[in-house]
N, C-alpha and C. Protein backbone atom coordinates (compact mmCIF):
# COMPACT_ATOMS: atom_id res chain seq x y z
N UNK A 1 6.42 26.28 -39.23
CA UNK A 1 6.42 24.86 -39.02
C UNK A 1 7.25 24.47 -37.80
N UNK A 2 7.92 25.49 -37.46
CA UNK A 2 8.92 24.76 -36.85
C UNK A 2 8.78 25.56 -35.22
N UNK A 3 8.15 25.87 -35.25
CA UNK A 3 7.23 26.55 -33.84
C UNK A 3 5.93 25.37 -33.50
N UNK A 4 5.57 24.83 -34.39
CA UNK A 4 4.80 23.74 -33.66
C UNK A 4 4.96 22.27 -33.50
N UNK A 5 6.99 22.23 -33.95
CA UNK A 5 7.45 21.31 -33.95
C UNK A 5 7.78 21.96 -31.81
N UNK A 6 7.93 22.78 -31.86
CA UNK A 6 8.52 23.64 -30.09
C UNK A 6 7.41 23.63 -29.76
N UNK A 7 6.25 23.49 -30.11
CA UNK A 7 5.31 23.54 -29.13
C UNK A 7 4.75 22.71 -28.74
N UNK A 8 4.74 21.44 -29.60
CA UNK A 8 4.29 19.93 -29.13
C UNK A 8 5.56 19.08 -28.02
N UNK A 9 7.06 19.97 -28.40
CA UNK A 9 8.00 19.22 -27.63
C UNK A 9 7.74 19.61 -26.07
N UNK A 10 7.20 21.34 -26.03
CA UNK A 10 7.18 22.09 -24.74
C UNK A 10 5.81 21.16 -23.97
N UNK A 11 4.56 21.21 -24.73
CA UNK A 11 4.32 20.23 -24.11
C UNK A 11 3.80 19.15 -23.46
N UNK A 12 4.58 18.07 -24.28
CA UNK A 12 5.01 16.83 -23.85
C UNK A 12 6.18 16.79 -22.39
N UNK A 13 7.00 17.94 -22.00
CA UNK A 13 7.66 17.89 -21.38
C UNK A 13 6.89 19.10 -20.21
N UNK A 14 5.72 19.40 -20.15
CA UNK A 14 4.53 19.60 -19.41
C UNK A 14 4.31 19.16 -19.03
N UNK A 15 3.41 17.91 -19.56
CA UNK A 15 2.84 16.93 -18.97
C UNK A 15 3.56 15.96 -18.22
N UNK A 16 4.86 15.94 -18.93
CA UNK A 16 5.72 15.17 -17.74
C UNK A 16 6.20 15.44 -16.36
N UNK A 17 6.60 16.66 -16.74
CA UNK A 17 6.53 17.50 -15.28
C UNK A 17 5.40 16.99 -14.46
N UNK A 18 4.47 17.28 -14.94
CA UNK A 18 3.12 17.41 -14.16
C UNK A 18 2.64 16.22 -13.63
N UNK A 19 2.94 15.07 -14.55
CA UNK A 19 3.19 13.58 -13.80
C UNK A 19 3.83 13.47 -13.06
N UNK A 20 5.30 13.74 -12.88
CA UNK A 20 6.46 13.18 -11.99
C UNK A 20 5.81 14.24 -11.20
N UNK A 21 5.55 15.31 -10.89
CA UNK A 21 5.13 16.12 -9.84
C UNK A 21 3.66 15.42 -9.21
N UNK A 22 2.59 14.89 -9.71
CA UNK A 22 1.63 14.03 -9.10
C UNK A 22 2.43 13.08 -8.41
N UNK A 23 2.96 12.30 -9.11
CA UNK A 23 3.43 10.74 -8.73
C UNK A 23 4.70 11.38 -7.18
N UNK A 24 5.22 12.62 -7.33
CA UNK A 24 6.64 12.45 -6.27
C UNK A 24 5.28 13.09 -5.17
N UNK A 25 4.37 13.65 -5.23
CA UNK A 25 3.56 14.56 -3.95
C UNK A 25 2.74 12.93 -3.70
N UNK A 26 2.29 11.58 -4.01
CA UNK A 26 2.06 10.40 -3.21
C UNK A 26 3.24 9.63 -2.90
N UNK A 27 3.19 8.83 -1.71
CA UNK A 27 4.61 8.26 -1.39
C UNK A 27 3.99 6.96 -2.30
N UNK A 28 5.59 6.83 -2.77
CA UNK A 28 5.30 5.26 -3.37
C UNK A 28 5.92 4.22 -2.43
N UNK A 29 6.13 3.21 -2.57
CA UNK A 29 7.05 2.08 -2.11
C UNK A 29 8.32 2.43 -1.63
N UNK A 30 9.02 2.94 -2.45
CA UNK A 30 10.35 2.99 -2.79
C UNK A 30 10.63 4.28 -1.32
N UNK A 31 9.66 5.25 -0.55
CA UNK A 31 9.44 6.61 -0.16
C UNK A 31 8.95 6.02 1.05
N UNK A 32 8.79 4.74 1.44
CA UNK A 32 8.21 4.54 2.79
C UNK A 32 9.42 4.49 3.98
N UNK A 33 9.15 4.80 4.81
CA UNK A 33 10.05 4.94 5.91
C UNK A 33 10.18 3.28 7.33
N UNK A 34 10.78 2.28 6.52
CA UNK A 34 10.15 1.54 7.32
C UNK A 34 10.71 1.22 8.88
N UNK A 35 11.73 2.57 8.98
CA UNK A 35 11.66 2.50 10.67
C UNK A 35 10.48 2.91 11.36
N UNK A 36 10.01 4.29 10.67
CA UNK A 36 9.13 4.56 11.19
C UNK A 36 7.82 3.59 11.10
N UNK A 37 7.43 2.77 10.21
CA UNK A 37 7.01 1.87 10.49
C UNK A 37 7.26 0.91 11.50
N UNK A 38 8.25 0.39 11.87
CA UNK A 38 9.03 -0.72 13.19
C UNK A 38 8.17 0.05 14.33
N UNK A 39 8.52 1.16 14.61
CA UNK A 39 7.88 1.90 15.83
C UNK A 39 6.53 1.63 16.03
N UNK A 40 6.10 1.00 14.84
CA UNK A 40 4.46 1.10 15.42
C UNK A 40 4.26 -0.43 15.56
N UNK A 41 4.67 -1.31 15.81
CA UNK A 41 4.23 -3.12 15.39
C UNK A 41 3.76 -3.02 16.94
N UNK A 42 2.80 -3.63 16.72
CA UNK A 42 2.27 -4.38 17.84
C UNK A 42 1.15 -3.76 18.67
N UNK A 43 0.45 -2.75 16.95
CA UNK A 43 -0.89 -1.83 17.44
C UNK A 43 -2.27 -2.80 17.55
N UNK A 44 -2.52 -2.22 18.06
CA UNK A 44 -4.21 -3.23 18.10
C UNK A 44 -5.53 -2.37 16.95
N UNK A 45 -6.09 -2.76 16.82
CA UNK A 45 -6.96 -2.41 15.76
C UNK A 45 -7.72 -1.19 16.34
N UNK A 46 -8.07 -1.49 17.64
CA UNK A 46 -9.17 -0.57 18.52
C UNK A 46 -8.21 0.54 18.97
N UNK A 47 -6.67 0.76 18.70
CA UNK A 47 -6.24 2.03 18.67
C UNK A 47 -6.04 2.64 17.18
N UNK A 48 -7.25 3.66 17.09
CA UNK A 48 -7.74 4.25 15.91
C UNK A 48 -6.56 4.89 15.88
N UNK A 49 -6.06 5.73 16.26
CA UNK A 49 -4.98 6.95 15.82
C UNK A 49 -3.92 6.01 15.41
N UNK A 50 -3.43 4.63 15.77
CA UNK A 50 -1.86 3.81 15.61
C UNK A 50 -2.20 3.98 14.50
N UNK A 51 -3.26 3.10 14.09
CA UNK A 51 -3.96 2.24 13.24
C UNK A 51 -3.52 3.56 11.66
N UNK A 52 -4.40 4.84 12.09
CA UNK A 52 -4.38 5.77 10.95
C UNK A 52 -3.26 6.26 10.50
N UNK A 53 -2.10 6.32 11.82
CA UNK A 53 -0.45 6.59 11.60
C UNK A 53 0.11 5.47 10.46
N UNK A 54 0.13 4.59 10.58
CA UNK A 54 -0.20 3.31 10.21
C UNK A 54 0.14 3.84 8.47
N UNK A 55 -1.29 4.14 8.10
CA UNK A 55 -1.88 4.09 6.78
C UNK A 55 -1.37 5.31 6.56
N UNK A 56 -1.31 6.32 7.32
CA UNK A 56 -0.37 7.53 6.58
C UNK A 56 0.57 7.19 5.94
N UNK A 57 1.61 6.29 6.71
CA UNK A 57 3.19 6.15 6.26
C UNK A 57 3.15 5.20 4.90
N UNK A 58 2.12 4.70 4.43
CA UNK A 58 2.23 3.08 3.72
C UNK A 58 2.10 4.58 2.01
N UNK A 59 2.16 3.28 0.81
CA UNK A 59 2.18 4.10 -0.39
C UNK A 59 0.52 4.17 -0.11
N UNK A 60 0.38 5.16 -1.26
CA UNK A 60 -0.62 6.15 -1.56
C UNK A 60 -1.61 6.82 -0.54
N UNK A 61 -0.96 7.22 0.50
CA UNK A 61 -1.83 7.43 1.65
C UNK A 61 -2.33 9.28 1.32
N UNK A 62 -1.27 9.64 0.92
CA UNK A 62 -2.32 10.87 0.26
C UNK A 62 -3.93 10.96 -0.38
N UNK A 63 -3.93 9.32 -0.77
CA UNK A 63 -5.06 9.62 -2.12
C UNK A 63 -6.28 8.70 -0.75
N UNK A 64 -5.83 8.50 0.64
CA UNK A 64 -7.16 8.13 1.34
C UNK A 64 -8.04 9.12 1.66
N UNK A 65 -9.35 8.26 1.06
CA UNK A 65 -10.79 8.70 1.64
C UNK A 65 -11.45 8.44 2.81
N UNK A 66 -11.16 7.03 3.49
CA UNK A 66 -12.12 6.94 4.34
C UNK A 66 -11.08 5.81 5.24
N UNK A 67 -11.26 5.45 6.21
CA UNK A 67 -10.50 4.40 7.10
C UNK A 67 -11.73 4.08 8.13
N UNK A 68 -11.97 2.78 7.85
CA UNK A 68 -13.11 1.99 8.72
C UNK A 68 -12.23 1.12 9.68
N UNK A 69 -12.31 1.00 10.99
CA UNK A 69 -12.21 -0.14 11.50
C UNK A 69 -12.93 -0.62 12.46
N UNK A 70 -13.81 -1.47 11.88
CA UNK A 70 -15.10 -2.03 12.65
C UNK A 70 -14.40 -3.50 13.06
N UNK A 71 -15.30 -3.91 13.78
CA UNK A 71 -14.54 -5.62 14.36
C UNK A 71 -13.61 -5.85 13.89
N UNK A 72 -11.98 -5.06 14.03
CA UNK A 72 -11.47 -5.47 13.90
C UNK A 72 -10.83 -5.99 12.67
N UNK A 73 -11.26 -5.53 11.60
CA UNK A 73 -11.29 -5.39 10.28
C UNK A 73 -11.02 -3.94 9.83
N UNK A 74 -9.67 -3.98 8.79
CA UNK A 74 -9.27 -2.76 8.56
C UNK A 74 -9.58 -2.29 7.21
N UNK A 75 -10.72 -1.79 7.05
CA UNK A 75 -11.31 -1.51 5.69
C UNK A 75 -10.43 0.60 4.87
N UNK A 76 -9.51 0.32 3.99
CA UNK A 76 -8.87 1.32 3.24
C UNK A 76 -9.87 1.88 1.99
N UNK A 77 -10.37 2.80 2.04
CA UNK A 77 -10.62 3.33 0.55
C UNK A 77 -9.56 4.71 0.22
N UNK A 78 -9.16 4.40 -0.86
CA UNK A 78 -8.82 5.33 -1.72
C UNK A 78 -9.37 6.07 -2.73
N UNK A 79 -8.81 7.47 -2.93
CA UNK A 79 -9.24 8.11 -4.25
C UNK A 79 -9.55 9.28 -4.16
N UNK A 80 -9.63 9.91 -5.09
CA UNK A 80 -10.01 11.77 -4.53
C UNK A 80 -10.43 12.11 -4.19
N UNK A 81 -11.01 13.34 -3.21
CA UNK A 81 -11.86 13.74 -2.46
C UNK A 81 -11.59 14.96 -2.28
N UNK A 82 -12.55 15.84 -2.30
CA UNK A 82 -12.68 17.42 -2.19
C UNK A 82 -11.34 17.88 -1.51
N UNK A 83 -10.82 16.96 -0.52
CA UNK A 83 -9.76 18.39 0.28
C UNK A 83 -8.56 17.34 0.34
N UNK A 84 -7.96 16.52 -1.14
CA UNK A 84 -7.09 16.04 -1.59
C UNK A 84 -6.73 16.09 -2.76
N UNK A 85 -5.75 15.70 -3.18
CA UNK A 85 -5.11 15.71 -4.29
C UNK A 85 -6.07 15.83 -5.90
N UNK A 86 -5.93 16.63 -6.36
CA UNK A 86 -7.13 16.98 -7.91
C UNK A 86 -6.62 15.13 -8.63
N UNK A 87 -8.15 15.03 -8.65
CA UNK A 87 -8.44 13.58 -9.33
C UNK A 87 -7.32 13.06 -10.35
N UNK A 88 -7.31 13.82 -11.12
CA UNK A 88 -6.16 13.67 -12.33
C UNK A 88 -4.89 12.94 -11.86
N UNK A 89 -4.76 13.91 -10.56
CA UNK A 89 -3.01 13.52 -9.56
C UNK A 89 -3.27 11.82 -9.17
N UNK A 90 -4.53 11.52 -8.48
CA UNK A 90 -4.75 10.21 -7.97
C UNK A 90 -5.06 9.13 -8.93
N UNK A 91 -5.81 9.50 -10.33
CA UNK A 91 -5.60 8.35 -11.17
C UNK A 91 -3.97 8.08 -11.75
N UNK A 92 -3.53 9.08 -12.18
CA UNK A 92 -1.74 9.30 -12.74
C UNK A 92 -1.46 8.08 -11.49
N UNK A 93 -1.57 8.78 -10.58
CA UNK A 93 -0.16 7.56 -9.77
C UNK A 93 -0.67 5.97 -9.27
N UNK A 94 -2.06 5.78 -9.15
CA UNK A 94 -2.85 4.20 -9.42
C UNK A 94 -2.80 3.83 -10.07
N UNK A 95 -2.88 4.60 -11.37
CA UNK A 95 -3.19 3.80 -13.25
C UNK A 95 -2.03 3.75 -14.27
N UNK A 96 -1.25 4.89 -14.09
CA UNK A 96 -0.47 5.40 -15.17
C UNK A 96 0.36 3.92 -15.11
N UNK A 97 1.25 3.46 -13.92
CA UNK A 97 1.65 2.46 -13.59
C UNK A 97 1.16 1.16 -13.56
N UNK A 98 0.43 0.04 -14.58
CA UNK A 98 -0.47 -0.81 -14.37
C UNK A 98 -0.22 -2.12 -13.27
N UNK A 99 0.54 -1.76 -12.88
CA UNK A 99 0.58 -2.63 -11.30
C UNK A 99 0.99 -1.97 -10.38
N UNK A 100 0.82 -0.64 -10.39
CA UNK A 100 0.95 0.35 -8.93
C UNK A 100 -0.21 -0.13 -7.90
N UNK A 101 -1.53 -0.24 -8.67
CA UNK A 101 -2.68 -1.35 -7.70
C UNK A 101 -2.22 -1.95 -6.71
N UNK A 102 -1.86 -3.07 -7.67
CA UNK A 102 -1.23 -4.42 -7.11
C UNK A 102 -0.10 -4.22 -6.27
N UNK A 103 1.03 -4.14 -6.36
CA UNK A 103 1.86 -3.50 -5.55
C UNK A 103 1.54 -2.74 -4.44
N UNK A 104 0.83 -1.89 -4.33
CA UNK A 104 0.80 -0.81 -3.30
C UNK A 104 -0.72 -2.05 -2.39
N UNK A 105 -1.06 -2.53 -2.63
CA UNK A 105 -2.49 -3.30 -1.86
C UNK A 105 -1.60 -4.55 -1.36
N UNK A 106 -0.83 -4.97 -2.27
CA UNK A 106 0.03 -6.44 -1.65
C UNK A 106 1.11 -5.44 -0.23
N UNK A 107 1.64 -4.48 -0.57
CA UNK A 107 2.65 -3.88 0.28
C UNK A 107 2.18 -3.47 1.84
N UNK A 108 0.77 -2.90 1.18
CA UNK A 108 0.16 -2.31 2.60
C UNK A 108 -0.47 -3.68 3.05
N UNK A 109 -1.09 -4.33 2.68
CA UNK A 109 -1.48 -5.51 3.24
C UNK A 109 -0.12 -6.73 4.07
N UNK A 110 0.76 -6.73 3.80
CA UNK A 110 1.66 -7.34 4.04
C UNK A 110 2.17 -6.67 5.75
N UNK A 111 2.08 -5.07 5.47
CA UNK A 111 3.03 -4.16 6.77
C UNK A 111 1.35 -4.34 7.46
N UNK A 112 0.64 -4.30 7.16
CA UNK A 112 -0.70 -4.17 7.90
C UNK A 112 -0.46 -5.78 9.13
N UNK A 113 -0.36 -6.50 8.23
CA UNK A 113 -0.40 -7.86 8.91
C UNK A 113 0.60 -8.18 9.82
N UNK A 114 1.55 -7.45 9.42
CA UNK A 114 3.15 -7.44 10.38
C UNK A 114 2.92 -6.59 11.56
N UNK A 115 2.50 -5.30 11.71
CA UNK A 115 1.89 -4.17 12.38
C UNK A 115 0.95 -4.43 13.54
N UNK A 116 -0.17 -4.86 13.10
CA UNK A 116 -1.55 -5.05 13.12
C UNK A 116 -1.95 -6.54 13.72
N UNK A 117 -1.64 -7.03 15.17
CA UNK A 117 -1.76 -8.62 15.16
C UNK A 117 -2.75 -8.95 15.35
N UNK A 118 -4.21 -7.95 16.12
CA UNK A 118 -5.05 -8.66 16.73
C UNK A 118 -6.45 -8.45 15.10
N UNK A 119 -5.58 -8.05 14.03
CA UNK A 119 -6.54 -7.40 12.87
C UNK A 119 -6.93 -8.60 12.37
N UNK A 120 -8.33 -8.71 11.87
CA UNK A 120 -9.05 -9.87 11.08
C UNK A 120 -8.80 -10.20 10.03
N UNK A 121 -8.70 -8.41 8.66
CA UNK A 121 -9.30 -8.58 7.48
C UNK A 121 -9.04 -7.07 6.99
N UNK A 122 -8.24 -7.61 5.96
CA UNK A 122 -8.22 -5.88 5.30
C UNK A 122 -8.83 -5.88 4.06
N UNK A 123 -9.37 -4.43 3.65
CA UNK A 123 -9.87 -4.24 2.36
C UNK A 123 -9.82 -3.44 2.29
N UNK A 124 -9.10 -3.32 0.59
CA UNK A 124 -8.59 -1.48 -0.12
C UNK A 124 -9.60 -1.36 -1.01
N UNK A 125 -10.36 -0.16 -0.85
CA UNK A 125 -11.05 0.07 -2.38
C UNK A 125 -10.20 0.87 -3.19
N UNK A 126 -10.29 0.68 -4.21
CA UNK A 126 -9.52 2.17 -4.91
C UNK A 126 -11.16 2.23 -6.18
N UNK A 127 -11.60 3.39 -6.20
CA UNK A 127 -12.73 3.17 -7.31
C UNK A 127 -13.91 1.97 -7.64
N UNK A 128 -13.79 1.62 -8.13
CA UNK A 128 -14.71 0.12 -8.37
C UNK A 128 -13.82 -1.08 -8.15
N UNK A 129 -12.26 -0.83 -8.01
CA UNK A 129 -11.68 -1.97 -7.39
C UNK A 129 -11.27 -2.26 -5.98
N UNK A 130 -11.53 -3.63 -5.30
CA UNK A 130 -11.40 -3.86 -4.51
C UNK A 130 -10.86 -4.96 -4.37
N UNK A 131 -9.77 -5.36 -2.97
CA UNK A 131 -9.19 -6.46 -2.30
C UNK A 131 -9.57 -6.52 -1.05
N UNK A 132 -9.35 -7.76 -0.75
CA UNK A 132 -9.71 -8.42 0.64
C UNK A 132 -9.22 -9.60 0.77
N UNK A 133 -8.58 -9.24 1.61
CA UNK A 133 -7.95 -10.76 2.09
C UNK A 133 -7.81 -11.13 4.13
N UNK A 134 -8.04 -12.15 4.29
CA UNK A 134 -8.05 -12.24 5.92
C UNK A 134 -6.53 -12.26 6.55
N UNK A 135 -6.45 -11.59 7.29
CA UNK A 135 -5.04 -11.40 8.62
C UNK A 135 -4.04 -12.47 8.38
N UNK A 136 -4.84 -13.85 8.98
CA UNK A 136 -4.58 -14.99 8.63
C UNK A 136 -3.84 -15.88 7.54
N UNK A 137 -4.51 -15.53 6.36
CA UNK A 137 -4.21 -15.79 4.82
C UNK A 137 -2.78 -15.32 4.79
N UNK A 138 -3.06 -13.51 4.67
CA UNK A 138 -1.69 -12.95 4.75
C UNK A 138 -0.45 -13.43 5.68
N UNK A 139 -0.70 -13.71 7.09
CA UNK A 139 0.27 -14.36 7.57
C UNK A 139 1.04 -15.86 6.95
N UNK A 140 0.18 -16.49 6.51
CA UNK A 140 0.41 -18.06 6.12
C UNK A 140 1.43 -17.76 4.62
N UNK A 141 1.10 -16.45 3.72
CA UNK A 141 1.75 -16.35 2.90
C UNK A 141 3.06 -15.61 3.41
N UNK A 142 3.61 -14.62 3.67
CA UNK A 142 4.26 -14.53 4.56
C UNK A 142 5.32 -15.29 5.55
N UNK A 143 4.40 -16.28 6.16
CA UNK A 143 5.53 -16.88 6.47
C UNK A 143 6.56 -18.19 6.14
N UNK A 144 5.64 -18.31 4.09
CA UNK A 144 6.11 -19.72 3.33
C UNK A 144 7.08 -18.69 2.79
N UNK A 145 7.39 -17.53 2.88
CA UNK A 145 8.70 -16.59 2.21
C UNK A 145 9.67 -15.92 2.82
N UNK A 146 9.22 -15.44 4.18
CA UNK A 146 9.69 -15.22 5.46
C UNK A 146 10.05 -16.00 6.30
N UNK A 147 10.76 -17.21 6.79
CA UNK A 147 10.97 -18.09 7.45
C UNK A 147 10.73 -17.68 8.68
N UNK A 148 11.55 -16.33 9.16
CA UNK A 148 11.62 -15.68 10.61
C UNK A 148 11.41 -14.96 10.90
N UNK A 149 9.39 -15.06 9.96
CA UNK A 149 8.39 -13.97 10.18
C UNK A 149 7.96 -14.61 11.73
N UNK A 150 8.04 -13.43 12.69
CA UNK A 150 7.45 -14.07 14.01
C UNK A 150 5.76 -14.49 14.22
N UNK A 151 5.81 -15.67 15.10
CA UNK A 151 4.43 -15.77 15.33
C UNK A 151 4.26 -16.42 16.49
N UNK A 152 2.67 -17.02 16.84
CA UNK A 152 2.89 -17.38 17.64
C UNK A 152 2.76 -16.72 19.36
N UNK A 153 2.17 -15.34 19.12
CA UNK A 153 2.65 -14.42 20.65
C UNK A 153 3.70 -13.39 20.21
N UNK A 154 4.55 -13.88 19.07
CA UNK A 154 5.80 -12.76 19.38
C UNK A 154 5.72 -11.84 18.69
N UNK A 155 4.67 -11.88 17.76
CA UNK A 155 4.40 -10.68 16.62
C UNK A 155 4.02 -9.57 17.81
N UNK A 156 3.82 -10.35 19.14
CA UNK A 156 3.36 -8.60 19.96
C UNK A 156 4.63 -7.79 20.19
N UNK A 157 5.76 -8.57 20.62
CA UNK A 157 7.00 -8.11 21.22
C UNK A 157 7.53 -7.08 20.08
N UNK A 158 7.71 -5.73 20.69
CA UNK A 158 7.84 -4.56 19.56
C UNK A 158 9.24 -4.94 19.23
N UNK A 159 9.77 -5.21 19.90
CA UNK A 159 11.20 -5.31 19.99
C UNK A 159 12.06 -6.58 18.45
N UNK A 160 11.11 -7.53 18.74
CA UNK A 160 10.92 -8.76 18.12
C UNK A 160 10.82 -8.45 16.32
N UNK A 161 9.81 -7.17 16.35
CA UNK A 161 9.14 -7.19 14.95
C UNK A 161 9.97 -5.87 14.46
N UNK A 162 10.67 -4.98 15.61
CA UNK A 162 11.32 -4.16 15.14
C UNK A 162 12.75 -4.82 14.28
N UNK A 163 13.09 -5.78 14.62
CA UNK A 163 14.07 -6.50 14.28
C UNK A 163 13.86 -7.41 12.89
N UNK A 164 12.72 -7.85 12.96
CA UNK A 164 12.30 -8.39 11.56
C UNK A 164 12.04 -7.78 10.44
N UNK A 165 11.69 -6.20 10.79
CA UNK A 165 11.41 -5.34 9.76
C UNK A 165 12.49 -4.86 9.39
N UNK A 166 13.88 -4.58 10.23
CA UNK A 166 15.37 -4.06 9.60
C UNK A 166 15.85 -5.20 9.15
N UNK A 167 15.36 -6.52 9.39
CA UNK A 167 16.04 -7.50 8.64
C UNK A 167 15.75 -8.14 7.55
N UNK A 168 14.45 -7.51 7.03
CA UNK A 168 13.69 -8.11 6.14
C UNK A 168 12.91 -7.03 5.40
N UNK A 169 13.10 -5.64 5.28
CA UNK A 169 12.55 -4.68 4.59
C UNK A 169 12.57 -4.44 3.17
N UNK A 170 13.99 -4.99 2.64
CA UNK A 170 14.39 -4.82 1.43
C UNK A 170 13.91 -5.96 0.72
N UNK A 171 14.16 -6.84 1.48
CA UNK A 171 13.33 -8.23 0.83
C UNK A 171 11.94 -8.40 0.86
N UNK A 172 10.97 -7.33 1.37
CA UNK A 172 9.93 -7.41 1.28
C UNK A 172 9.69 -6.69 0.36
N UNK A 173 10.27 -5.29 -0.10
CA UNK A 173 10.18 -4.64 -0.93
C UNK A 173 10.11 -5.12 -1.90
N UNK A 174 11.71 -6.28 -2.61
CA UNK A 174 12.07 -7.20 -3.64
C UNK A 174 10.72 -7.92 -3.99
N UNK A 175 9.95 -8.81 -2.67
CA UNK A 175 9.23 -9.21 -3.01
C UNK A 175 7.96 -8.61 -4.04
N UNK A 176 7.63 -7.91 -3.25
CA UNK A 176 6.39 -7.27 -3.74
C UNK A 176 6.25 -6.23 -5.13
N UNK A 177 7.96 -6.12 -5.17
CA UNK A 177 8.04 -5.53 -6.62
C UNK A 177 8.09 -6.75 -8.00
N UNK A 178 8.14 -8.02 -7.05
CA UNK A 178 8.51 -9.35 -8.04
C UNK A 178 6.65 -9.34 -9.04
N UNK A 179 7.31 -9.13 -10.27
CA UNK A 179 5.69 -9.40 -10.77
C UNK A 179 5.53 -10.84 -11.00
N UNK A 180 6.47 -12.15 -10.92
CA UNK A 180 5.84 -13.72 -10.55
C UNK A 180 4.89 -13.13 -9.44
N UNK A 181 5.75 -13.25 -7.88
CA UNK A 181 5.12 -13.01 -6.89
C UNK A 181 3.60 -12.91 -6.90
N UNK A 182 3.64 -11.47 -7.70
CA UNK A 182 2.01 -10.76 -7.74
C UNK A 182 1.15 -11.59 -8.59
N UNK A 183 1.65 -11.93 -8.98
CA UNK A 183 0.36 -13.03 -10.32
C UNK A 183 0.12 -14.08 -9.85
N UNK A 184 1.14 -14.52 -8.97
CA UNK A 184 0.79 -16.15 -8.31
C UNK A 184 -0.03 -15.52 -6.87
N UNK A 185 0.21 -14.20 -6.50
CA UNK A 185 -0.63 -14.27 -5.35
C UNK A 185 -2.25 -14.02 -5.69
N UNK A 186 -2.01 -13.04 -6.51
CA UNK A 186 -3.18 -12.13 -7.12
C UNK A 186 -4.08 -13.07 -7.63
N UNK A 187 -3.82 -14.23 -8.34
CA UNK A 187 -3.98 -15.36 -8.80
C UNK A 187 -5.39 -15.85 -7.75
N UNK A 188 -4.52 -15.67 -6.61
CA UNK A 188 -5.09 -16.81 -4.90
C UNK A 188 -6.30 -15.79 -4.62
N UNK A 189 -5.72 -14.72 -4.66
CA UNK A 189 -6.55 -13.37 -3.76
C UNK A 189 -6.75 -12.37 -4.97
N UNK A 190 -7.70 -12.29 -5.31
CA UNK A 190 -7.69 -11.49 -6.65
C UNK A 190 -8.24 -9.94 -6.50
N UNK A 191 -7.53 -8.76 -7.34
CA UNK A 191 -8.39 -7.73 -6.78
C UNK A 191 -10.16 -7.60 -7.92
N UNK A 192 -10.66 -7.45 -7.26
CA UNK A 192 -12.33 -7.28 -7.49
C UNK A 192 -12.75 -6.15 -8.73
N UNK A 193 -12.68 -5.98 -9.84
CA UNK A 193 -13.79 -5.26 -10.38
C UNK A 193 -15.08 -5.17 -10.16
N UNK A 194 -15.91 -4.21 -9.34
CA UNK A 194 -17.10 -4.20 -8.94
C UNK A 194 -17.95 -3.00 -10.22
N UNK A 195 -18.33 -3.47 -11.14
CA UNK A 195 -18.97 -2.68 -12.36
C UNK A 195 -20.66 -2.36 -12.01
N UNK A 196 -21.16 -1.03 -12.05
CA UNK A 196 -22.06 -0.62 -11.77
C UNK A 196 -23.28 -1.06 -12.16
């Protein structure tokens, strides 16, 4: 009896491993580097390689499939794919967490818009869910929380946005981990169940 009391404990503490080992091999939020982000503000959409540096550094960039950017519109899909992370690893760190979604689409959408000035329109798929929201939108929210989010011309000045991002990183973080925040935005901009 008491061998399969040790063998249900061994594992449960398997599977945990094997989670925290999925979840630490995708960067989350908390794992983003946002100097190395600063270095890149003031990419244009039509430089494909900024653009993909970009989406490397942001959370879950391990689990991308595809990166579109047509007119100027920065279309993200996520999710497994033959020569990434085994499926199991990419639902664990989207799902296991029920607002890792939300969070990680508000986060990258937010550095996208800060980054990214001459960009239209982003959209993340992850599976059958999807967001989209316009450049624009995101800026206007942004800057009712950000007071001395630059605009105006100066979102080009690297110098300008490098400075806004060391002065405002943690508080963007705060933000976007705020679950009011996400419900009143998510609320405005909702992510999409697209059912087959």
């Amino acid at each position: 009896m008491w061998w399969k009391k040790g063998l249900i404990i061994l594992m449960g503490l398997i599977l945990s491993a094997c989670s925290a080992e999925a979840e630490a091999g995708i960067t989350g939020i908390e794992n983003v580097n946002e100097d190395d982000l600063a270095n890149m503000s003031g990419t244009y959409v039509g430089d494909n390689s900024n653009v993909s540096s970009i989406i490397q550094k942001l959370p879950g960039a391990e689990t991308l499939k595809e990166l579109d950017l047509q007119a100027e519109n920065i279309r993200v899909t996520y999710g497994a794919s033959p020569y990434s992370l085994p499926q199991s690893d990419v639902l664990a760190y989207w799902f296991d967490d029920n607002e890792a979604m939300e969070k990680n689409f508000l986060y990258n959408a937010t550095y996208l818009a800060i980054l990214v000035p001459n960009s239209k329109s982003f959209r993340f798929r992850l599976y059958d869910f999807s967001f989209t929201i316009k450049r624009e939108e995101m800026v206007d929210v942004l800057s009712q929380e950000f007071l001395d989010l630059p605009v105006d011309g100066s979102e080009w000045d690297t110098e300008v946005m490098e400075d806004f991002i060391e002065n405002n990183h943690t508080a963007i973080e705060e933000w976007v981990e705020s679950s009011g925040v996400r419900k009143n935005f998510f609320v405005k901009y909702p992510v999409i169940y697209n059912s087959h």
